[in-house]
ModelCIF file with pLDDT and N, C-alpha, C, O atoms, coordinates in Angstrom:
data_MODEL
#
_entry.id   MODEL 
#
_entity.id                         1 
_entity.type                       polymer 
_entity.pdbx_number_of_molecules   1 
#
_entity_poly.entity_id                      1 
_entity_poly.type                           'polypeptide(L)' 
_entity_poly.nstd_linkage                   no 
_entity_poly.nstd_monomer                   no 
_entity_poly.pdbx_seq_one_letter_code       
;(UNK)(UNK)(UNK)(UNK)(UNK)(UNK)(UNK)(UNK)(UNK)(UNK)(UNK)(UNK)(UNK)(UNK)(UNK)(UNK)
(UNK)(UNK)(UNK)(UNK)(UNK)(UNK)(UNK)(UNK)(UNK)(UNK)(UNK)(UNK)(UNK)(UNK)(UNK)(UNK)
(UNK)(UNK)(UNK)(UNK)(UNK)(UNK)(UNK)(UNK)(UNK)(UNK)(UNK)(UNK)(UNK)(UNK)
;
_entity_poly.pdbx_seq_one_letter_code_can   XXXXXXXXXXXXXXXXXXXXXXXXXXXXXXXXXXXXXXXXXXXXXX 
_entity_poly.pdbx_strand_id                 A 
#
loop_
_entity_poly_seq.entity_id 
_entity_poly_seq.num 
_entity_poly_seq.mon_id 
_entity_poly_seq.hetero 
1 1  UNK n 
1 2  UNK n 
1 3  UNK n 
1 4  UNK n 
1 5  UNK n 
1 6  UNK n 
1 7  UNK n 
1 8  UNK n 
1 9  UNK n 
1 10 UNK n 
1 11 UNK n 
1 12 UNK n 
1 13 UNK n 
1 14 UNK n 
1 15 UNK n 
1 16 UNK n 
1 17 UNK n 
1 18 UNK n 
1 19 UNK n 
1 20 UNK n 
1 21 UNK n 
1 22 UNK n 
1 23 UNK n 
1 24 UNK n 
1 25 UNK n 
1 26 UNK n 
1 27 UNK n 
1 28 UNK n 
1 29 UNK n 
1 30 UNK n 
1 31 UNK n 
1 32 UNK n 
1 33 UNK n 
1 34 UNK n 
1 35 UNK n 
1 36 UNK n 
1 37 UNK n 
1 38 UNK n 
1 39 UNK n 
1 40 UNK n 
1 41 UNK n 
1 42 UNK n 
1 43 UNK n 
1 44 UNK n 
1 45 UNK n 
1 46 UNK n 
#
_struct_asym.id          A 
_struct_asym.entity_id   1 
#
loop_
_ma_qa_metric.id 
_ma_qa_metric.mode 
_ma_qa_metric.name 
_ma_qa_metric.software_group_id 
_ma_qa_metric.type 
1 global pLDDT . pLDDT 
2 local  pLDDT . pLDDT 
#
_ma_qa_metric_global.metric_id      1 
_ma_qa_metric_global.metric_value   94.72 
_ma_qa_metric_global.model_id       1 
_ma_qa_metric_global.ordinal_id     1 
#
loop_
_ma_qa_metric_local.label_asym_id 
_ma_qa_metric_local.label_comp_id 
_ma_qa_metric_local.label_seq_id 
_ma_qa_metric_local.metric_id 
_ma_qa_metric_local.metric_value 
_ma_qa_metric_local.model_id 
_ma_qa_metric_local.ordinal_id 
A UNK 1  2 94.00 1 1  
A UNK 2  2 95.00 1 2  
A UNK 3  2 96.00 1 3  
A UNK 4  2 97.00 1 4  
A UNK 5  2 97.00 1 5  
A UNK 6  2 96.00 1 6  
A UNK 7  2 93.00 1 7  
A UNK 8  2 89.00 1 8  
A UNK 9  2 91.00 1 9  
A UNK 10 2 92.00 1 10 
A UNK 11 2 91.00 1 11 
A UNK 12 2 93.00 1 12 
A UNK 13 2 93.00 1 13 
A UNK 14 2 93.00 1 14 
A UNK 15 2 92.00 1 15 
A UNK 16 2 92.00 1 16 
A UNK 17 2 95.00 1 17 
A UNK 18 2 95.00 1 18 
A UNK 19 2 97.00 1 19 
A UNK 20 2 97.00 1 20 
A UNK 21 2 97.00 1 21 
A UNK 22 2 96.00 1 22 
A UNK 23 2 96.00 1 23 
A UNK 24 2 95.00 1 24 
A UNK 25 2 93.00 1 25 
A UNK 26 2 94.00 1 26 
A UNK 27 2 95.00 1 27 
A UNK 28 2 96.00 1 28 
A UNK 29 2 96.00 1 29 
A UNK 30 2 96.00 1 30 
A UNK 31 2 96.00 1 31 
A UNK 32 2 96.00 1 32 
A UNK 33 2 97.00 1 33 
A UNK 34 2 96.00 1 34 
A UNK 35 2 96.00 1 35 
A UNK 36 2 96.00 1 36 
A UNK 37 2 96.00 1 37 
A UNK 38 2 95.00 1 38 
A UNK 39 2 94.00 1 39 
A UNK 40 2 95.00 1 40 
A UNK 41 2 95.00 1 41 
A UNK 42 2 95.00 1 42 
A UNK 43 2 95.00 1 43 
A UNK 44 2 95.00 1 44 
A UNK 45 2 94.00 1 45 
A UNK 46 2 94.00 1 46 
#
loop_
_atom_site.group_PDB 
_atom_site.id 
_atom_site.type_symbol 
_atom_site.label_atom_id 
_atom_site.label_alt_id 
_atom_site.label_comp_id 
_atom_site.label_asym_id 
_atom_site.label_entity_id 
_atom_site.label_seq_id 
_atom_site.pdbx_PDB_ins_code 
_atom_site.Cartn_x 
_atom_site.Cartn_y 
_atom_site.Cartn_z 
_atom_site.occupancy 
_atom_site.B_iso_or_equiv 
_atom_site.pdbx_formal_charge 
_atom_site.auth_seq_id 
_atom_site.auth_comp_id 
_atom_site.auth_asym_id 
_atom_site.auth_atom_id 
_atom_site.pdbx_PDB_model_num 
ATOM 1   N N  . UNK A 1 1  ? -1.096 -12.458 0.195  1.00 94.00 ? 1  UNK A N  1 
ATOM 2   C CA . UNK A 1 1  ? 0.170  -13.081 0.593  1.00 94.00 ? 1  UNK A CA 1 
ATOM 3   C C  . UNK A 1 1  ? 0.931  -12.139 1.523  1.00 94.00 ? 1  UNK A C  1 
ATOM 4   O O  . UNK A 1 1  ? 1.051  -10.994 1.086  1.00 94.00 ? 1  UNK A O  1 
ATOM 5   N N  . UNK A 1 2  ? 1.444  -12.381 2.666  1.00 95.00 ? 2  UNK A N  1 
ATOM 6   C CA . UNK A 1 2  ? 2.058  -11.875 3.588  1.00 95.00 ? 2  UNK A CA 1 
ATOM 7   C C  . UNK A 1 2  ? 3.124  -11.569 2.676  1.00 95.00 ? 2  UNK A C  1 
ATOM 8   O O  . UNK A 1 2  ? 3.091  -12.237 1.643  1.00 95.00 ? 2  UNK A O  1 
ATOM 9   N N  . UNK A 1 3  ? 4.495  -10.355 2.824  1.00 96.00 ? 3  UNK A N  1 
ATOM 10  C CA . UNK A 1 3  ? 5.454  -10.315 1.999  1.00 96.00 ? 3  UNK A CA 1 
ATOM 11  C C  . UNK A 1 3  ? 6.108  -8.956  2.593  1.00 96.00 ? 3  UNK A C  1 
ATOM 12  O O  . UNK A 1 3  ? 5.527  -7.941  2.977  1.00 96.00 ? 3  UNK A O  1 
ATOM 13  N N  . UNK A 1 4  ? 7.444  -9.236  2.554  1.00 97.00 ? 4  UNK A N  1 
ATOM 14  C CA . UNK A 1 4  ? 8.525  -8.499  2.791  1.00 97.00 ? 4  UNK A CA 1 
ATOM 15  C C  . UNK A 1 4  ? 9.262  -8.050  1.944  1.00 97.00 ? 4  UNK A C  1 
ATOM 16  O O  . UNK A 1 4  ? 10.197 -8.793  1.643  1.00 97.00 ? 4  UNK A O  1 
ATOM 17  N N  . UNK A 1 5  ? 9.179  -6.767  1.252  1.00 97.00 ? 5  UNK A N  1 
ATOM 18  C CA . UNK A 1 5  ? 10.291 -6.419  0.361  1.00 97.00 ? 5  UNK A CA 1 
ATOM 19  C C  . UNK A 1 5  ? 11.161 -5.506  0.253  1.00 97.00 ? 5  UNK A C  1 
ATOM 20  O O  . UNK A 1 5  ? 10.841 -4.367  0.593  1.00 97.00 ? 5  UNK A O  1 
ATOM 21  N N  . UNK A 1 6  ? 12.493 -5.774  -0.251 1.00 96.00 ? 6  UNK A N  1 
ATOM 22  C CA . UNK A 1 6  ? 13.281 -4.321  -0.455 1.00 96.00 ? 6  UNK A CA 1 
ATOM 23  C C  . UNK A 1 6  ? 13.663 -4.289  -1.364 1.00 96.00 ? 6  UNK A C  1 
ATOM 24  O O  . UNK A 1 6  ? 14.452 -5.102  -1.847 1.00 96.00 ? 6  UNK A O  1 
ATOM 25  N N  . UNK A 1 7  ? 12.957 -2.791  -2.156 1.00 93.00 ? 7  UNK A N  1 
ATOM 26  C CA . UNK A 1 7  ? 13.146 -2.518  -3.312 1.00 93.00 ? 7  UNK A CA 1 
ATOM 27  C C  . UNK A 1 7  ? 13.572 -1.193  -3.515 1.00 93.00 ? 7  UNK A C  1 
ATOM 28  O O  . UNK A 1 7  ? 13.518 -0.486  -2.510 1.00 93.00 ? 7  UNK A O  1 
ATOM 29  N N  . UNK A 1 8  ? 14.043 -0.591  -4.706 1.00 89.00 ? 8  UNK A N  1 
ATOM 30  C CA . UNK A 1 8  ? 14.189 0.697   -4.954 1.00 89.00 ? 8  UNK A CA 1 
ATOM 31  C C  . UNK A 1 8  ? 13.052 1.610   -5.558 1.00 89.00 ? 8  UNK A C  1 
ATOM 32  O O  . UNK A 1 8  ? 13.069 2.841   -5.599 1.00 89.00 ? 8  UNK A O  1 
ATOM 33  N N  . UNK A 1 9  ? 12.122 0.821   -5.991 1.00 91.00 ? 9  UNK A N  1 
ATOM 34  C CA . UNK A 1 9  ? 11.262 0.940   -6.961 1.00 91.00 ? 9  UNK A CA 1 
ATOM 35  C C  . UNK A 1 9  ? 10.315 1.896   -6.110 1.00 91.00 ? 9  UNK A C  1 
ATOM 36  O O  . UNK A 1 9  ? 9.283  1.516   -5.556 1.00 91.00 ? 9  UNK A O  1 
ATOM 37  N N  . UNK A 1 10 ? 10.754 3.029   -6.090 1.00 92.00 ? 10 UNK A N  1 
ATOM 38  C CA . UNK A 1 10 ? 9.372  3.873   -5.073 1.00 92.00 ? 10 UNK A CA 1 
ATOM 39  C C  . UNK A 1 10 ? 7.796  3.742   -5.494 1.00 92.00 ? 10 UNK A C  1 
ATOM 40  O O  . UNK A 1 10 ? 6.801  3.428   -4.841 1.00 92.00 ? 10 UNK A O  1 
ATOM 41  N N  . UNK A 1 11 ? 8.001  4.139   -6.952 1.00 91.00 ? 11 UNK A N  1 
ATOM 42  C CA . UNK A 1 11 ? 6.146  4.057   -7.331 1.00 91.00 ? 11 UNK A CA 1 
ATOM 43  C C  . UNK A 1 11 ? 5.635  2.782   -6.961 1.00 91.00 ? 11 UNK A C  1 
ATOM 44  O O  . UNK A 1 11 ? 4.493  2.855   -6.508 1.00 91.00 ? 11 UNK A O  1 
ATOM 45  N N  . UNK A 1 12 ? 6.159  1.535   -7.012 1.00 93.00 ? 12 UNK A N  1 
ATOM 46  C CA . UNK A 1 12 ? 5.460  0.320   -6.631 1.00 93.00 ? 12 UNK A CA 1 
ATOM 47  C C  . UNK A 1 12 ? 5.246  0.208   -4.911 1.00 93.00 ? 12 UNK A C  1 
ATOM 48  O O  . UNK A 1 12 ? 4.159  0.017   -4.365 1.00 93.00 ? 12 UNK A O  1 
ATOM 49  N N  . UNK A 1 13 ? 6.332  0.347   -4.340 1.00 93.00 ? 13 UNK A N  1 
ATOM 50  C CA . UNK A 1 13 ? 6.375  0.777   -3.041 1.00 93.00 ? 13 UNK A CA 1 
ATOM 51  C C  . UNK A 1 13 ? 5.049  1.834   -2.763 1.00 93.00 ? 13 UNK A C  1 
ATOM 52  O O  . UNK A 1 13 ? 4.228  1.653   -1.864 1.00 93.00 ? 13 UNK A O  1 
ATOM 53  N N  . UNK A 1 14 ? 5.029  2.758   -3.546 1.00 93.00 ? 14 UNK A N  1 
ATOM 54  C CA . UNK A 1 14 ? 4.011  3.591   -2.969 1.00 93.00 ? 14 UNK A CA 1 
ATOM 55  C C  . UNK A 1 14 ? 2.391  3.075   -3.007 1.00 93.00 ? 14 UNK A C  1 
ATOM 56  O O  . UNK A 1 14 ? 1.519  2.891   -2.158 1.00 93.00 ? 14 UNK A O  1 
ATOM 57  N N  . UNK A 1 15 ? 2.508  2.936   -4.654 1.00 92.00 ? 15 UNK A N  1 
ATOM 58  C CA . UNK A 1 15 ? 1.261  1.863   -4.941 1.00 92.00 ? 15 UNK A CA 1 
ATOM 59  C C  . UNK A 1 15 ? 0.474  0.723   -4.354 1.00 92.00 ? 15 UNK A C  1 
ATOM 60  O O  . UNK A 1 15 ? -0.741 0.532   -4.286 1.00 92.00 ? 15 UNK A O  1 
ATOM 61  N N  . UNK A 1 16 ? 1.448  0.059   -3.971 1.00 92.00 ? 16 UNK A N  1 
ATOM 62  C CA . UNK A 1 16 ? 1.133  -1.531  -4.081 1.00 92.00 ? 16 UNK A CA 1 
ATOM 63  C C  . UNK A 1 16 ? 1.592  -1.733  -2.288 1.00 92.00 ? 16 UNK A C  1 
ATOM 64  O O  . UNK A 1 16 ? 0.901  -2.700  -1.967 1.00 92.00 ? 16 UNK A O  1 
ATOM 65  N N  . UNK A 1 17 ? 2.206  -1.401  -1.317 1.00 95.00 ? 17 UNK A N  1 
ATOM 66  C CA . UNK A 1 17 ? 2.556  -1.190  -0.189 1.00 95.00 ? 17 UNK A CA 1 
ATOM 67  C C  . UNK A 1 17 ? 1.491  -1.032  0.919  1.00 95.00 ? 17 UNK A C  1 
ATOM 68  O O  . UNK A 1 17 ? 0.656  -0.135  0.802  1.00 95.00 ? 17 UNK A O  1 
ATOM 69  N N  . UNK A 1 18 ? 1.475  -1.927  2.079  1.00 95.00 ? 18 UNK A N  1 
ATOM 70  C CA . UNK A 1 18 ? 0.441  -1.238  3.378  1.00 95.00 ? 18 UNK A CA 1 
ATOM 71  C C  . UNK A 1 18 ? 1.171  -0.964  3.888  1.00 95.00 ? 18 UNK A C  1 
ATOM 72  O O  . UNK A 1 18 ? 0.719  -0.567  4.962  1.00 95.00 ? 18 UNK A O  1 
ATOM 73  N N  . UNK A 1 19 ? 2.858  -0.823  3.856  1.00 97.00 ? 19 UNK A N  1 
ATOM 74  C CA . UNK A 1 19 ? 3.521  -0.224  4.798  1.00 97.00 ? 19 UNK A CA 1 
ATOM 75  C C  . UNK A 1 19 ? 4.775  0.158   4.335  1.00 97.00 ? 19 UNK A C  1 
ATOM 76  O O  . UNK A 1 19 ? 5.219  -0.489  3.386  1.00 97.00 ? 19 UNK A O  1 
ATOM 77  N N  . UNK A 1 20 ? 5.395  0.996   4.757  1.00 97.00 ? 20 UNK A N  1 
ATOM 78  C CA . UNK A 1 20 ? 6.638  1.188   4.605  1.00 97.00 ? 20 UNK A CA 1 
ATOM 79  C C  . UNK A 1 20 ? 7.815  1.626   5.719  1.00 97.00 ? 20 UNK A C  1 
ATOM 80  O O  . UNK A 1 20 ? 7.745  2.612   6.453  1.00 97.00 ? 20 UNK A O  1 
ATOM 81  N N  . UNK A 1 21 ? 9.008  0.570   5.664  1.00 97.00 ? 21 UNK A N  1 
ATOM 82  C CA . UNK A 1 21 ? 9.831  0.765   7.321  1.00 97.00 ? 21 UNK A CA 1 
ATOM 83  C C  . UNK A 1 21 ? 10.865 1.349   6.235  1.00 97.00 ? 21 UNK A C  1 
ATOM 84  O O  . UNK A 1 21 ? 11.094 0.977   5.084  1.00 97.00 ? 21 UNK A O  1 
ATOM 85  N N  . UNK A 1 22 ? 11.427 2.427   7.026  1.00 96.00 ? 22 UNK A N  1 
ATOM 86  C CA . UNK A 1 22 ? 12.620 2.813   6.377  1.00 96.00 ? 22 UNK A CA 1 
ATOM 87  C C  . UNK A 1 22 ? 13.698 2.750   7.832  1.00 96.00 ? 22 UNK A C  1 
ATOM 88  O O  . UNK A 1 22 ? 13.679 3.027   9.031  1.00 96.00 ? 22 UNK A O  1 
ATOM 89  N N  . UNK A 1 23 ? 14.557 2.215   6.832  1.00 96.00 ? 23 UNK A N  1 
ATOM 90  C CA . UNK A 1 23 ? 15.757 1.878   7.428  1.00 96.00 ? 23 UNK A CA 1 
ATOM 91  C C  . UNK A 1 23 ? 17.433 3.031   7.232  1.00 96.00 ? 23 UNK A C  1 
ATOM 92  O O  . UNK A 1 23 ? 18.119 3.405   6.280  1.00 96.00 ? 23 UNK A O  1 
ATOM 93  N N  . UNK A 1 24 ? 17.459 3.218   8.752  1.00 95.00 ? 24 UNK A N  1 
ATOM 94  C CA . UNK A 1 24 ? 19.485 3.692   8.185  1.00 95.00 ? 24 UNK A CA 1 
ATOM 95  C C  . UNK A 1 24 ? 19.879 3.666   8.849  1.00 95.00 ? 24 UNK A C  1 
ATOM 96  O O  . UNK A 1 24 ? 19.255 3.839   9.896  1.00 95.00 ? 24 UNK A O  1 
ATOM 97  N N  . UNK A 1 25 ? 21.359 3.412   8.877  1.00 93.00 ? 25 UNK A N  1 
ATOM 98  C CA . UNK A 1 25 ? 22.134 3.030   10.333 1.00 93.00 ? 25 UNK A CA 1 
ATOM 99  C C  . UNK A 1 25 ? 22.024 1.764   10.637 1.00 93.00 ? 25 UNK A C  1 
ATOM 100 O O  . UNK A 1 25 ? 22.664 1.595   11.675 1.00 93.00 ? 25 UNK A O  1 
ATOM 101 N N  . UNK A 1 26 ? 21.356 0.374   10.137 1.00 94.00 ? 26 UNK A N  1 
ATOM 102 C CA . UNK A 1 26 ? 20.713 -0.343  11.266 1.00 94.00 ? 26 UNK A CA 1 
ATOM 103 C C  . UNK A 1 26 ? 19.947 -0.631  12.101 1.00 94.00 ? 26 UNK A C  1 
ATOM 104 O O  . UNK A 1 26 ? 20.032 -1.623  12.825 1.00 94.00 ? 26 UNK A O  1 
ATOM 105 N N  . UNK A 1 27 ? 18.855 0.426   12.121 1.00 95.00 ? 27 UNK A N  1 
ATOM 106 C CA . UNK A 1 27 ? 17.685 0.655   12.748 1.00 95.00 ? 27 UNK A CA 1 
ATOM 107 C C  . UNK A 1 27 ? 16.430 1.267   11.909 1.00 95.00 ? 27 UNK A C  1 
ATOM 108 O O  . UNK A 1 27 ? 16.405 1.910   10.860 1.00 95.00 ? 27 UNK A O  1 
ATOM 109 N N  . UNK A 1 28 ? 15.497 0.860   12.695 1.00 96.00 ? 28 UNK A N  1 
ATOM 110 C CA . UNK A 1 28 ? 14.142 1.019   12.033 1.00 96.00 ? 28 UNK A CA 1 
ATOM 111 C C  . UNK A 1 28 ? 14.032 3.313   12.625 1.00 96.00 ? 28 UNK A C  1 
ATOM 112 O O  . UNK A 1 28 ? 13.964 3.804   13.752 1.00 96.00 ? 28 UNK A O  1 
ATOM 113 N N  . UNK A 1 29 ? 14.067 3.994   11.260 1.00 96.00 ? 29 UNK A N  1 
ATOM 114 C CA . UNK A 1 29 ? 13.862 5.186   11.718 1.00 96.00 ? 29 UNK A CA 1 
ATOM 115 C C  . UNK A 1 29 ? 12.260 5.869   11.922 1.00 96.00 ? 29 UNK A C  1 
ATOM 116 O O  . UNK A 1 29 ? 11.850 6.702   12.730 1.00 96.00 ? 29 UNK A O  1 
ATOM 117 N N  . UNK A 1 30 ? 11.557 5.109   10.795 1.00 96.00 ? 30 UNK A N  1 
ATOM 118 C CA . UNK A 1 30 ? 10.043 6.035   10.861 1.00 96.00 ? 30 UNK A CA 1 
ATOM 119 C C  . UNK A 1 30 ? 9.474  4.487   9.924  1.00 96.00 ? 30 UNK A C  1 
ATOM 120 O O  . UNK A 1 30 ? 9.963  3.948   8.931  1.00 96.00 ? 30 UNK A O  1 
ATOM 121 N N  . UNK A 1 31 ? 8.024  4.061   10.923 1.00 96.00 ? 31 UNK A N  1 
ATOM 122 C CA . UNK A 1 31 ? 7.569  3.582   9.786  1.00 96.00 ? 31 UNK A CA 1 
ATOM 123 C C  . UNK A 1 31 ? 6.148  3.688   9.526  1.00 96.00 ? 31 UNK A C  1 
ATOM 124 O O  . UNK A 1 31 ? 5.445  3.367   10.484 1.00 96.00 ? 31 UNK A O  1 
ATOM 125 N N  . UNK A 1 32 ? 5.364  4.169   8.160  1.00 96.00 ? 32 UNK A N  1 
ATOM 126 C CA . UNK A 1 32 ? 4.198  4.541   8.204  1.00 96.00 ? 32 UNK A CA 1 
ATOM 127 C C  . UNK A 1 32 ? 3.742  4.119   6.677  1.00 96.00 ? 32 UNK A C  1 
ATOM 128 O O  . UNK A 1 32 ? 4.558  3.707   5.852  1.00 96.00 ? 32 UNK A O  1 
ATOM 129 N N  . UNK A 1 33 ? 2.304  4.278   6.396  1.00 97.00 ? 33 UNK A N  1 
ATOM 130 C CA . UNK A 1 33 ? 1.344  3.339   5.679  1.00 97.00 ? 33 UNK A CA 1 
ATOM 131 C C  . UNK A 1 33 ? 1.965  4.518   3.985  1.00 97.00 ? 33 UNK A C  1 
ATOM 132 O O  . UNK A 1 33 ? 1.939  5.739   4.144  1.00 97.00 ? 33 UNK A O  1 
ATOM 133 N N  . UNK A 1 34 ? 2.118  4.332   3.532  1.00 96.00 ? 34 UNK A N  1 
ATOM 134 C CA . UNK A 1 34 ? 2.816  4.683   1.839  1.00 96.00 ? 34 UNK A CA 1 
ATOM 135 C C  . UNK A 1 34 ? 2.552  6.038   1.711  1.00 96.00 ? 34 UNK A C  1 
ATOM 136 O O  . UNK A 1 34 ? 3.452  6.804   1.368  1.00 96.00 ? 34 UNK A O  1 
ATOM 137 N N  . UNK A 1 35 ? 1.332  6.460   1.964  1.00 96.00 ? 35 UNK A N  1 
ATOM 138 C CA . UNK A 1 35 ? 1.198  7.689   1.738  1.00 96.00 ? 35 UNK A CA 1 
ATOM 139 C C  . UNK A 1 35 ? 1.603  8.609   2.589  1.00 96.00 ? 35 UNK A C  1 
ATOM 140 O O  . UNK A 1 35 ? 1.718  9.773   2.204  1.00 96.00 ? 35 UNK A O  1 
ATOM 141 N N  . UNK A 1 36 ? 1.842  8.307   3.677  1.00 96.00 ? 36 UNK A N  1 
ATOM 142 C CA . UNK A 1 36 ? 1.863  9.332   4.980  1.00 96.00 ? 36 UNK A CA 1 
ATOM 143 C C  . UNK A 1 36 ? 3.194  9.465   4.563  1.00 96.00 ? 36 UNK A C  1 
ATOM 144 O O  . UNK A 1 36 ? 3.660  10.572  4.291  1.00 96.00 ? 36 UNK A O  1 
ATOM 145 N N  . UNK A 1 37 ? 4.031  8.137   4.471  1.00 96.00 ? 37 UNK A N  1 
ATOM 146 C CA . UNK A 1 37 ? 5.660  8.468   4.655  1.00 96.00 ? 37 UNK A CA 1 
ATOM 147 C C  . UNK A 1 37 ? 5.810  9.190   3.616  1.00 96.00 ? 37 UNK A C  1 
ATOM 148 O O  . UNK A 1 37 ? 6.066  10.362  3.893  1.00 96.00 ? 37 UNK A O  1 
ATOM 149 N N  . UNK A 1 38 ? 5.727  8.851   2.059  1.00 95.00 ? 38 UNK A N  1 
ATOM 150 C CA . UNK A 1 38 ? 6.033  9.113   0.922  1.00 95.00 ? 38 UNK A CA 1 
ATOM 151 C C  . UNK A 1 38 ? 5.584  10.963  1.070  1.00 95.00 ? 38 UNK A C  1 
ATOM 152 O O  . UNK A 1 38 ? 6.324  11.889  0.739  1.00 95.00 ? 38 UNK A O  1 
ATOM 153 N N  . UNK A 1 39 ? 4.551  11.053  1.502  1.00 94.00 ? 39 UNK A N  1 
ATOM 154 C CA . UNK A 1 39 ? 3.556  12.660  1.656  1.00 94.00 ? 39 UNK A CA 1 
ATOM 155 C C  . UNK A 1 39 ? 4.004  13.543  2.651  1.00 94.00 ? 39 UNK A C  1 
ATOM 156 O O  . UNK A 1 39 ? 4.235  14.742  2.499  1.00 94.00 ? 39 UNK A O  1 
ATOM 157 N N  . UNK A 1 40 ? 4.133  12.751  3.878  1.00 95.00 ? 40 UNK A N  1 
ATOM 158 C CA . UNK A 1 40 ? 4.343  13.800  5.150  1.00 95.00 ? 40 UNK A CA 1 
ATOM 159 C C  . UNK A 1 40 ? 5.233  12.932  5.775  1.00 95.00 ? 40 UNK A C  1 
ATOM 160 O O  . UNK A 1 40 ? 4.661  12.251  6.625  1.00 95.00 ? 40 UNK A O  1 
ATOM 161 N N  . UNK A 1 41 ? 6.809  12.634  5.630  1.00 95.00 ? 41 UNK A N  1 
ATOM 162 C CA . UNK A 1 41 ? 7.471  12.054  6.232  1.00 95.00 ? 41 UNK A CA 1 
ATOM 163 C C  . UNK A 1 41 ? 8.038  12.713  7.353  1.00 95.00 ? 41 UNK A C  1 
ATOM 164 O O  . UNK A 1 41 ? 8.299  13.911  7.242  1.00 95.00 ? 41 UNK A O  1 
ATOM 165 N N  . UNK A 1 42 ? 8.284  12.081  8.482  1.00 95.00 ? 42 UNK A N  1 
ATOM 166 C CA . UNK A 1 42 ? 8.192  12.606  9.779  1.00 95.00 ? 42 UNK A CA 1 
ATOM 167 C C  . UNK A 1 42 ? 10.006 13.112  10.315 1.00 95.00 ? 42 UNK A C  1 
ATOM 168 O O  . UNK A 1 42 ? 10.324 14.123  10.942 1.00 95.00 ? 42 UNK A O  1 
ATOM 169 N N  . UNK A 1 43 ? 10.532 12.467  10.013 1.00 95.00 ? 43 UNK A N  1 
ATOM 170 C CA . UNK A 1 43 ? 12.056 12.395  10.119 1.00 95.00 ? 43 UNK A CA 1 
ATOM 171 C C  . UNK A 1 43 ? 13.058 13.119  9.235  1.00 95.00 ? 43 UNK A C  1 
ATOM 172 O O  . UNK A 1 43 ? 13.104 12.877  8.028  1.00 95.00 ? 43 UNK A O  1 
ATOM 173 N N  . UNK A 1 44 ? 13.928 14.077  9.867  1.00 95.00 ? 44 UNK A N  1 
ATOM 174 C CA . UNK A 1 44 ? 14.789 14.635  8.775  1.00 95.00 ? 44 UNK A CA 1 
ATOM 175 C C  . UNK A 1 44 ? 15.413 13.764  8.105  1.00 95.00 ? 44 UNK A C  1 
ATOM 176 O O  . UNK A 1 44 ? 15.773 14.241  7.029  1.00 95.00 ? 44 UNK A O  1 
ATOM 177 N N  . UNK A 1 45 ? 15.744 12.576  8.258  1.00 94.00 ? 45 UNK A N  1 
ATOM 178 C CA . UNK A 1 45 ? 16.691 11.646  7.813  1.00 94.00 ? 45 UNK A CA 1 
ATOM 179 C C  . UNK A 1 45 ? 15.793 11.155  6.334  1.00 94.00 ? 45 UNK A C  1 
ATOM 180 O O  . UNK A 1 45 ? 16.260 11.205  5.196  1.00 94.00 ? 45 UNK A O  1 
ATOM 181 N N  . UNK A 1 46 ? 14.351 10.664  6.722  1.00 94.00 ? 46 UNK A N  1 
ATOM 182 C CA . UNK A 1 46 ? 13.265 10.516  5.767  1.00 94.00 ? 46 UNK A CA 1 
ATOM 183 C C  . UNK A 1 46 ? 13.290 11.402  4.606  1.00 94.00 ? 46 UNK A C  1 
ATOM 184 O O  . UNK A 1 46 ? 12.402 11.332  3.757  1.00 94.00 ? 46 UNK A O  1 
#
């Protein structure tokens, strides 16, 4: 199922996720596949 979610729930996010956009400000800041962001996030803001 195609699906869009926003949750707080990081472990499911990390788990269960092919992607993750993180958002602040209003804009899309970094977005990468669960592990990369969660592991090696690219952005000080991240």
């Amino acid at each position: 199922m195609t699906m869009v979610v926003v949750t707080h729930e990081m472990g499911f996010a990390r788990g269960a996720a092919n992607r993750v956009v993180f958002m602040d400000g209003g804009a899309i800041v970094e977005s990468a596949e669960p592990a990369e962001f969660f592991g090696n996030p690219k952005t000080d803001r991240a």
